[in-house]
Protein backbone atom coordinates (compact mmCIF):
# COMPACT_ATOMS: atom_id res chain seq x y z
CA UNK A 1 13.28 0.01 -19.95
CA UNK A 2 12.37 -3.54 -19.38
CA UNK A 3 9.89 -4.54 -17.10
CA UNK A 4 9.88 -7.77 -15.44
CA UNK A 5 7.36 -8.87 -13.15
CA UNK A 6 8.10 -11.26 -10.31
CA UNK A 7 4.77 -13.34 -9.22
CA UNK A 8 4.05 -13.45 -5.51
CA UNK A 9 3.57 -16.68 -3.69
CA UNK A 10 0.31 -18.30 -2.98
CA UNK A 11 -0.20 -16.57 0.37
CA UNK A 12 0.41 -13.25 -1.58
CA UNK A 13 4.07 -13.23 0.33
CA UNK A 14 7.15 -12.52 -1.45
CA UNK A 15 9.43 -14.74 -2.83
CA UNK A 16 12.96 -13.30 -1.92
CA UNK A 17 14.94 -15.42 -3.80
CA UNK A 18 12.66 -15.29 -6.96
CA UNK A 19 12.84 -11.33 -6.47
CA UNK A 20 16.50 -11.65 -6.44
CA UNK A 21 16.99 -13.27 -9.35
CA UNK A 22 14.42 -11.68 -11.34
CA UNK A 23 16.01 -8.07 -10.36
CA UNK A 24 20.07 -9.41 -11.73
CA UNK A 25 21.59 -6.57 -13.67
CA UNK A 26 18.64 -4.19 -13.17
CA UNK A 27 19.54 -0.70 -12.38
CA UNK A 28 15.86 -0.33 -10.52
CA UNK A 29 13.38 -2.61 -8.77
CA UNK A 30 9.79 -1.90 -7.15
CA UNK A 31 7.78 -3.15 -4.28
CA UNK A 32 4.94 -1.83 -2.89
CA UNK A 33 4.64 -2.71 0.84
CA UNK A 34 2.07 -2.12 2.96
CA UNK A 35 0.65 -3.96 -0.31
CA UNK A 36 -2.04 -2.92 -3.06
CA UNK A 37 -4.63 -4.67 -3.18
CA UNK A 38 -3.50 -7.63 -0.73
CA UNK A 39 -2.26 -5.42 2.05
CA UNK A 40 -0.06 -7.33 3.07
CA UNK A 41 4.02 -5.74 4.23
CA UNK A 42 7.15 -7.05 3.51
CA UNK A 43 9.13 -7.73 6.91
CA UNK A 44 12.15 -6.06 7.39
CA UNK A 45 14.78 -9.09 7.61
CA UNK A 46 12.96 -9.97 3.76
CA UNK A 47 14.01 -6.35 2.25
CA UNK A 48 17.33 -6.67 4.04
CA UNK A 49 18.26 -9.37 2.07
CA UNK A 50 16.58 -8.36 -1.26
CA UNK A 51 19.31 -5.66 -0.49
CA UNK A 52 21.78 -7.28 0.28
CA UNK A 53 21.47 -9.52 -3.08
CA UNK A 54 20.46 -7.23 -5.85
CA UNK A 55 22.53 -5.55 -8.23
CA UNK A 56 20.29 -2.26 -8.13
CA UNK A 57 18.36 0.03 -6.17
CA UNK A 58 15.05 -0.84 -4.45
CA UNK A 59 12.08 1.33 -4.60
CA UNK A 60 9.98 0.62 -1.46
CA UNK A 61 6.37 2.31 -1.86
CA UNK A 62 5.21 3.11 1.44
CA UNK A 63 2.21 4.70 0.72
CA UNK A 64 0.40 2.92 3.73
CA UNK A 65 2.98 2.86 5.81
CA UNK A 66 1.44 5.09 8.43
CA UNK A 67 -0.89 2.20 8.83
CA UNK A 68 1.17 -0.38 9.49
CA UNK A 69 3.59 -0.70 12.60
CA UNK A 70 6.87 -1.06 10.21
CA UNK A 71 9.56 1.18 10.20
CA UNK A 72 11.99 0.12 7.36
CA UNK A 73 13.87 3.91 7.90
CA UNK A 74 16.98 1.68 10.18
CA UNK A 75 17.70 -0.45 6.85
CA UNK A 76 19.02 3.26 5.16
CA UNK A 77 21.82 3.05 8.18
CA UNK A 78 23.07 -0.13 6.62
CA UNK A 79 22.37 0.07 2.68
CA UNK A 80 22.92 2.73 0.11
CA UNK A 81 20.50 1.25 -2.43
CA UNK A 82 17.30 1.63 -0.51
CA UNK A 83 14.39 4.33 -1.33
CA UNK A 84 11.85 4.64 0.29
CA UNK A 85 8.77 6.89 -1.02
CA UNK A 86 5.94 8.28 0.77
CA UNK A 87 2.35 10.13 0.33
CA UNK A 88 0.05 12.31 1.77
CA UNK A 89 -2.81 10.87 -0.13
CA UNK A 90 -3.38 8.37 2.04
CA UNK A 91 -3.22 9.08 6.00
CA UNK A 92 -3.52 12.62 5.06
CA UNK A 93 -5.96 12.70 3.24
CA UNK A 94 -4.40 15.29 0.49
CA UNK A 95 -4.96 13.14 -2.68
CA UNK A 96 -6.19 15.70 -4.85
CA UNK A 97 -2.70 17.86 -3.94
CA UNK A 98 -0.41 15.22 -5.18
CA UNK A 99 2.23 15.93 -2.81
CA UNK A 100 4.93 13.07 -2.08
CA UNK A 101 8.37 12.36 -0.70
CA UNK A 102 10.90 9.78 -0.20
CA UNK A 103 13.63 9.01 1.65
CA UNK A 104 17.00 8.73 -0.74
CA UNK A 105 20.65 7.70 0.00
CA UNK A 106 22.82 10.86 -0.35
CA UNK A 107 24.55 9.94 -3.31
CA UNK A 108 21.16 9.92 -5.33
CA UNK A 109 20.52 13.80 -4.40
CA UNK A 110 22.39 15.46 -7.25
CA UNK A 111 20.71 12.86 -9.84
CA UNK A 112 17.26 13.63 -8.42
CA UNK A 113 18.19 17.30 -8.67
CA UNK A 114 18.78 16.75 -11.97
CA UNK A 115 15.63 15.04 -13.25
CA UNK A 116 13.29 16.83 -10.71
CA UNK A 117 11.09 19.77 -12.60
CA UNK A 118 11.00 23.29 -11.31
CA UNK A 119 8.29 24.30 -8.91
CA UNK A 120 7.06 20.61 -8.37
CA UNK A 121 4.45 21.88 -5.83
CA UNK A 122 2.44 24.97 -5.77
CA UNK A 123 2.09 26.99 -2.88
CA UNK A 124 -1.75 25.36 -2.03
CA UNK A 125 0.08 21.95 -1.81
CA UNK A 126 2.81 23.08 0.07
CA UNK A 127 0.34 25.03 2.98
CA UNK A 128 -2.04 21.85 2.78
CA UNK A 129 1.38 19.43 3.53
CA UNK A 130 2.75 21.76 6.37
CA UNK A 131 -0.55 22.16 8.02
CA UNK A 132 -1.48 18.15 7.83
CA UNK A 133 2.45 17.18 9.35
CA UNK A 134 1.42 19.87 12.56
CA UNK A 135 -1.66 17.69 13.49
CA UNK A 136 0.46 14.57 14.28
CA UNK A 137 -2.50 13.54 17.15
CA UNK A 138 -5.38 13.17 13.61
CA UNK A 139 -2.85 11.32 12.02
CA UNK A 140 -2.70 8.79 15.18
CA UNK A 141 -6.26 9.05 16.04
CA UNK A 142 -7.48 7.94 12.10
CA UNK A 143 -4.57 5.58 12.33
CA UNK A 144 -5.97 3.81 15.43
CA UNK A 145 -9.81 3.79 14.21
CA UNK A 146 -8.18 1.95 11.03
CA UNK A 147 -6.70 -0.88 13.03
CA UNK A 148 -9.74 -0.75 14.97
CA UNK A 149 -12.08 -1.65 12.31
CA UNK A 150 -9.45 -4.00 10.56
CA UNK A 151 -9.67 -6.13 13.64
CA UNK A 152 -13.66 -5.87 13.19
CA UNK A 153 -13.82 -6.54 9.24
CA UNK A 154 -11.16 -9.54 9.57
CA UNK A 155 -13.49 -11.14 12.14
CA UNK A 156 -16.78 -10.06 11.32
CA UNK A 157 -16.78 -10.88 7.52
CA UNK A 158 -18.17 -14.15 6.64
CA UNK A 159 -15.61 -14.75 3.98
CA UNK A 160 -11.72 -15.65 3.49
CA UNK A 161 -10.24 -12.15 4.49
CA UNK A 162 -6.34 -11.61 4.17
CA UNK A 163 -4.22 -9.72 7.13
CA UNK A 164 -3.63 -6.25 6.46
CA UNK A 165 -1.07 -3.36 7.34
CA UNK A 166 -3.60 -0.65 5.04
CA UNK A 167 -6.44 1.26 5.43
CA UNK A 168 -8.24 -1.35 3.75
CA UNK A 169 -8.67 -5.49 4.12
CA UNK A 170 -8.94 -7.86 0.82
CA UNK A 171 -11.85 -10.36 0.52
CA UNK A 172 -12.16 -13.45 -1.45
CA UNK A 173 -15.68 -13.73 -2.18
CA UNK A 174 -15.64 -16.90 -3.59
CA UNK A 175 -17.94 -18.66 -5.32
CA UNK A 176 -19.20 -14.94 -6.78
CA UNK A 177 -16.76 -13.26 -9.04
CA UNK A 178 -15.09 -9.88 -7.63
CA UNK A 179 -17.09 -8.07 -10.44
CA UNK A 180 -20.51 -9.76 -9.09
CA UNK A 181 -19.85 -8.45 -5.86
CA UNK A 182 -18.90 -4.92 -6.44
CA UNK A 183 -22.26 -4.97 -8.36
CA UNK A 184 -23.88 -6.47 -5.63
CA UNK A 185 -23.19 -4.50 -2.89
CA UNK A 186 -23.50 -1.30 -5.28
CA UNK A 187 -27.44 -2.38 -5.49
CA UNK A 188 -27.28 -1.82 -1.65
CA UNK A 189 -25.44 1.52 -1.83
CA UNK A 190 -22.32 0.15 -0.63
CA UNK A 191 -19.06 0.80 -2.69
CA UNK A 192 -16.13 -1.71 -3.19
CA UNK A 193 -13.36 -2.18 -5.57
CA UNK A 194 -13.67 -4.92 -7.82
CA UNK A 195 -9.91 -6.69 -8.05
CA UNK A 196 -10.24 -8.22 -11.06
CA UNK A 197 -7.84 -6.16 -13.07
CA UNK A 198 -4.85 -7.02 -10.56
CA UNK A 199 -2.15 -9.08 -12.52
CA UNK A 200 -1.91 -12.39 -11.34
CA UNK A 201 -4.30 -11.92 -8.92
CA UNK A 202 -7.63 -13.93 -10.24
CA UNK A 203 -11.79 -13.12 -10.21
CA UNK A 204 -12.91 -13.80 -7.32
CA UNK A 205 -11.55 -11.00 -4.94
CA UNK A 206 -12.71 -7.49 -3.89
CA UNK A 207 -11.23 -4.92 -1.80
CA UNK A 208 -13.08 -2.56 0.58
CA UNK A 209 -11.90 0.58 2.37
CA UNK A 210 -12.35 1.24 6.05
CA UNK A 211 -14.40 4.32 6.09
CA UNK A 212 -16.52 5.93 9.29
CA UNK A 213 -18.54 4.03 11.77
CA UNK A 214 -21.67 3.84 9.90
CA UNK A 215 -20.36 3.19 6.71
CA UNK A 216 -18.29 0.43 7.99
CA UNK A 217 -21.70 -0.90 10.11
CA UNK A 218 -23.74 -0.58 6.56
CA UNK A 219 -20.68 -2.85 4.55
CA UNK A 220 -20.66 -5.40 7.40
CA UNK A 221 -24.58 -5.62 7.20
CA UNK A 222 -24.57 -5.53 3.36
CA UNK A 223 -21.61 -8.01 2.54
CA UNK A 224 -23.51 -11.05 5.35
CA UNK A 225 -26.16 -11.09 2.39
CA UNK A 226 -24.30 -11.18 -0.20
């Protein structure tokens, strides 16, 4: 295959039209929304017309999605080129499992059938999943201390910060280089992820994950001296 990337606007949005265009004659196109590293969603009405104007199918990666107050399941009443995947890695906490799902058109069933391999999941995986879907009040109580401490972070950070819809908020940390701060706050015991290697996306950015009370408390404390 041939990939061809589609650059996002200034503001980190998507470019419909651009996407459109770029995605002419392809048989399959990607977006990740909630958004890695920018966090950032695609609203509904901009997928809808993606839809309506590509030739192919649309891969939606909604592997935040439990974050974010989006539901993008109503578009699959209206198109048959819309798939939308989902993990337990996130909300779930289940990342070492690797268990994942997706929402698929019925006419993509027998071709999935046909590509999927036997005995995807083991039987650990599969008890871990079941168990983690019963305890639907966890899900909503580490849901709501995320967009607690979003709130917090966005307001309480004394540099450019970007909205999110993840368990996580993007910084710019201009005039220090997304490297220098990772290092930075690593001196003071506090981990962040350097963005740096993000296509597109320049040096000067980091992006930090909402953790528990304290370690959120030690980031804020850490990142004001930075």
């Amino acid at each position: 295959a041939r990939v061809v990337s589609v650059p996002r606007r200034e503001d980190f949005s998507i470019d419909t039209e651009a996407f459109i265009e770029a995605t002419r004659g392809a048989k399959l196109a990607f977006l990740c929304s909630p958004n890695n590293p920018t966090g950032n969603s695609v609203p509904p009405d901009a997928v809808d017309d993606i839809l309506e104007g590509m030739d192919g199918v649309l891969f939606l990666d909604n592997a935040y999605i439990e974050f974010s107050d989006i539901d993008y399941r109503p578009l699959m009443q209206r198109h048959e080129n819309l798939i939308l995947g989902r993990t337990m890695s996130k909300v779930f906490a289940l990342a070492g499992l690797r268990v994942g799902y997706a929402f698929i058109p019925a006419w993509l069933e027998p071709f999935y059938h046909r590509a999927a391999t036997p005995f995807a999941l083991n039987a650990v995986s599969l008890a871990a999943a079941i168990g983690a879907l019963a305890d639907q009040g966890l899900v909503r109580e580490a849901c709501d201390h995320v967009r607690l401490w979003r709130e917090r972070f966005i307001e309480g950070i004394p540099f450019c910060t970007f909205p999110s819809d993840a368990n996580f908020v993007m910084i710019d940390v201009s005039p220090h280089t997304g490297d220098e701060a990772m290092e930075r706050l690593a001196a003071e015991g506090v981990l962040v992820r350097s963005c740096t290697s993000f296509p597109g996306l320049g040096d000067h950015y980091i992006r930090v994950s909402i953790g528990e009370d304290w370690e959120n408390e030690r980031f804020l404390e850490a990142i004001k001296n930075l």
